[in-house]
C-alpha atoms as a PDB file:
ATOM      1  CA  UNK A   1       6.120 -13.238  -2.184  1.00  0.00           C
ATOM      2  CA  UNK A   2       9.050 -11.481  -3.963  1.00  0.00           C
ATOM      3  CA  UNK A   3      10.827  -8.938  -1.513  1.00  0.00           C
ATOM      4  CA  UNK A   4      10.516  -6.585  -4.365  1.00  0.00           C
ATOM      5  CA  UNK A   5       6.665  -6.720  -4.181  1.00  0.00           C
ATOM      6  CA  UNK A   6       6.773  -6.195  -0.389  1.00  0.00           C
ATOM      7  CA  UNK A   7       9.254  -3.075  -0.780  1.00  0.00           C
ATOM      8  CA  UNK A   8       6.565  -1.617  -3.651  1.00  0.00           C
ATOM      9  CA  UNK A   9       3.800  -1.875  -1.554  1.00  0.00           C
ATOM     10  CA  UNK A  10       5.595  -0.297   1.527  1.00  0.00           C
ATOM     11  CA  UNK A  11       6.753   2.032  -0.246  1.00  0.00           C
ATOM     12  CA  UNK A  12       3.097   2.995  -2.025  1.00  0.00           C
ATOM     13  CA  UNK A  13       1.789   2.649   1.518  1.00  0.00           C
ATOM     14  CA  UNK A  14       4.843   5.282   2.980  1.00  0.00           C
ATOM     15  CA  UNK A  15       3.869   7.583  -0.208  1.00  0.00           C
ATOM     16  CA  UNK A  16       0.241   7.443   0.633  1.00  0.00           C
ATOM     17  CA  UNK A  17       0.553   8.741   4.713  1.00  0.00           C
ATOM     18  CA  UNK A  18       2.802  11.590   3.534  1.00  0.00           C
ATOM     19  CA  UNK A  19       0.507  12.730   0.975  1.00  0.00           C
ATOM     20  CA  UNK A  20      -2.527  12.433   3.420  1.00  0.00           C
ATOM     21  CA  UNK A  21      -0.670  13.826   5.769  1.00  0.00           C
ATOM     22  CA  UNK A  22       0.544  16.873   3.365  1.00  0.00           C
ATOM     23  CA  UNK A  23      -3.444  17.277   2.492  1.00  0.00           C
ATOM     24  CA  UNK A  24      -4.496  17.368   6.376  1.00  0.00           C
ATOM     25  CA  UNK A  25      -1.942  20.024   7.023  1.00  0.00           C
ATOM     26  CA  UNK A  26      -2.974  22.053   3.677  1.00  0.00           C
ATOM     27  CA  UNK A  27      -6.369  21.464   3.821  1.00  0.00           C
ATOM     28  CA  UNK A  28      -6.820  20.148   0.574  1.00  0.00           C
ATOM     29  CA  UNK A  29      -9.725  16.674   0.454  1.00  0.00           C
ATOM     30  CA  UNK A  30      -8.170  16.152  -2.924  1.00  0.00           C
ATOM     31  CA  UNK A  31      -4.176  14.631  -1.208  1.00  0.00           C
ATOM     32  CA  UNK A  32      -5.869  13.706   1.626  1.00  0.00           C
ATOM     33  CA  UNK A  33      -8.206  11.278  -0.377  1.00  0.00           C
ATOM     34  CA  UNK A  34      -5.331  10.455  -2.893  1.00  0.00           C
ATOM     35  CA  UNK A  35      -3.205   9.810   0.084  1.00  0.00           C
ATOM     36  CA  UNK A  36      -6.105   7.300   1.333  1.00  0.00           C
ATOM     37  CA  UNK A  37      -6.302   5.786  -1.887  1.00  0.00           C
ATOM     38  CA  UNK A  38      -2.418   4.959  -2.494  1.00  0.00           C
ATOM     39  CA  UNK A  39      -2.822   3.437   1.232  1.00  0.00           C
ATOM     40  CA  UNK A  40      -5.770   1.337   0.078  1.00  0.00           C
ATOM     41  CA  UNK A  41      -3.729   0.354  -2.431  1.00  0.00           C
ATOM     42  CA  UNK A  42      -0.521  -0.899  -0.879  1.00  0.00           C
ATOM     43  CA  UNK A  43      -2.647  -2.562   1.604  1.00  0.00           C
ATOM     44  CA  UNK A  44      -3.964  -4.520  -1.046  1.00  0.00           C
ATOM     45  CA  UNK A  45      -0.884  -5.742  -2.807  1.00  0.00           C
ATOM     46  CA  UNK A  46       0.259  -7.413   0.497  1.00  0.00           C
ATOM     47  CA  UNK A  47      -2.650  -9.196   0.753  1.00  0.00           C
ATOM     48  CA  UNK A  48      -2.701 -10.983  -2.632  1.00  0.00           C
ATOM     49  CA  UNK A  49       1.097 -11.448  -2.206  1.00  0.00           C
ATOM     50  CA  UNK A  50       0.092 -13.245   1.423  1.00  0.00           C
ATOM     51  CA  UNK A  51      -2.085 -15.214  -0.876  1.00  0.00           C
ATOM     52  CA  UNK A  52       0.497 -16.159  -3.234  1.00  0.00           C
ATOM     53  CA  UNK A  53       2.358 -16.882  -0.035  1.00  0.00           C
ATOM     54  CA  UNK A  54       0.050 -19.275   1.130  1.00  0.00           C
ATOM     55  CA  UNK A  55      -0.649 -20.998  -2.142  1.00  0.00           C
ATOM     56  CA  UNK A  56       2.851 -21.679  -2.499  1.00  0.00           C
ATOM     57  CA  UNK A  57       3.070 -23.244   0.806  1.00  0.00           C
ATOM     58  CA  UNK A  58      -0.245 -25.604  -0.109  1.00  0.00           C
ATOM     59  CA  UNK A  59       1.835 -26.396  -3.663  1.00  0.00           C
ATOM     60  CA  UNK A  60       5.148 -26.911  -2.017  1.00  0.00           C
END
């Protein structure tokens, strides 16, 4: 897995938390469940990059 990949989808997973977070503290369902979403997301992208990880390994 590229770093670059790994940085995105930290960095999707950081954005998701403070928008969830920013919804629990306004009240508003609609950043908490974007928030959620961008989490889901990130979460994700690591795990096809662990794939691609791992299928590289098998190839190598």
């Amino acid at each position: 897995m590229s770093l670059k990949d790994r940085a995105k989808a930290t960095a999707k997973n950081v954005e998701g938390k403070i928008q969830e977070t920013a919804g629990n503290v306004t009240g508003d369902p609609k950043d908490q469940s974007e928030g959620k979403a961008k989490q889901a997301e990130a979460k994700v992208r690591h795990t096809v990059e662990d794939v691609k990880d791992e299928a590289k390994k098998i190839v190598d």
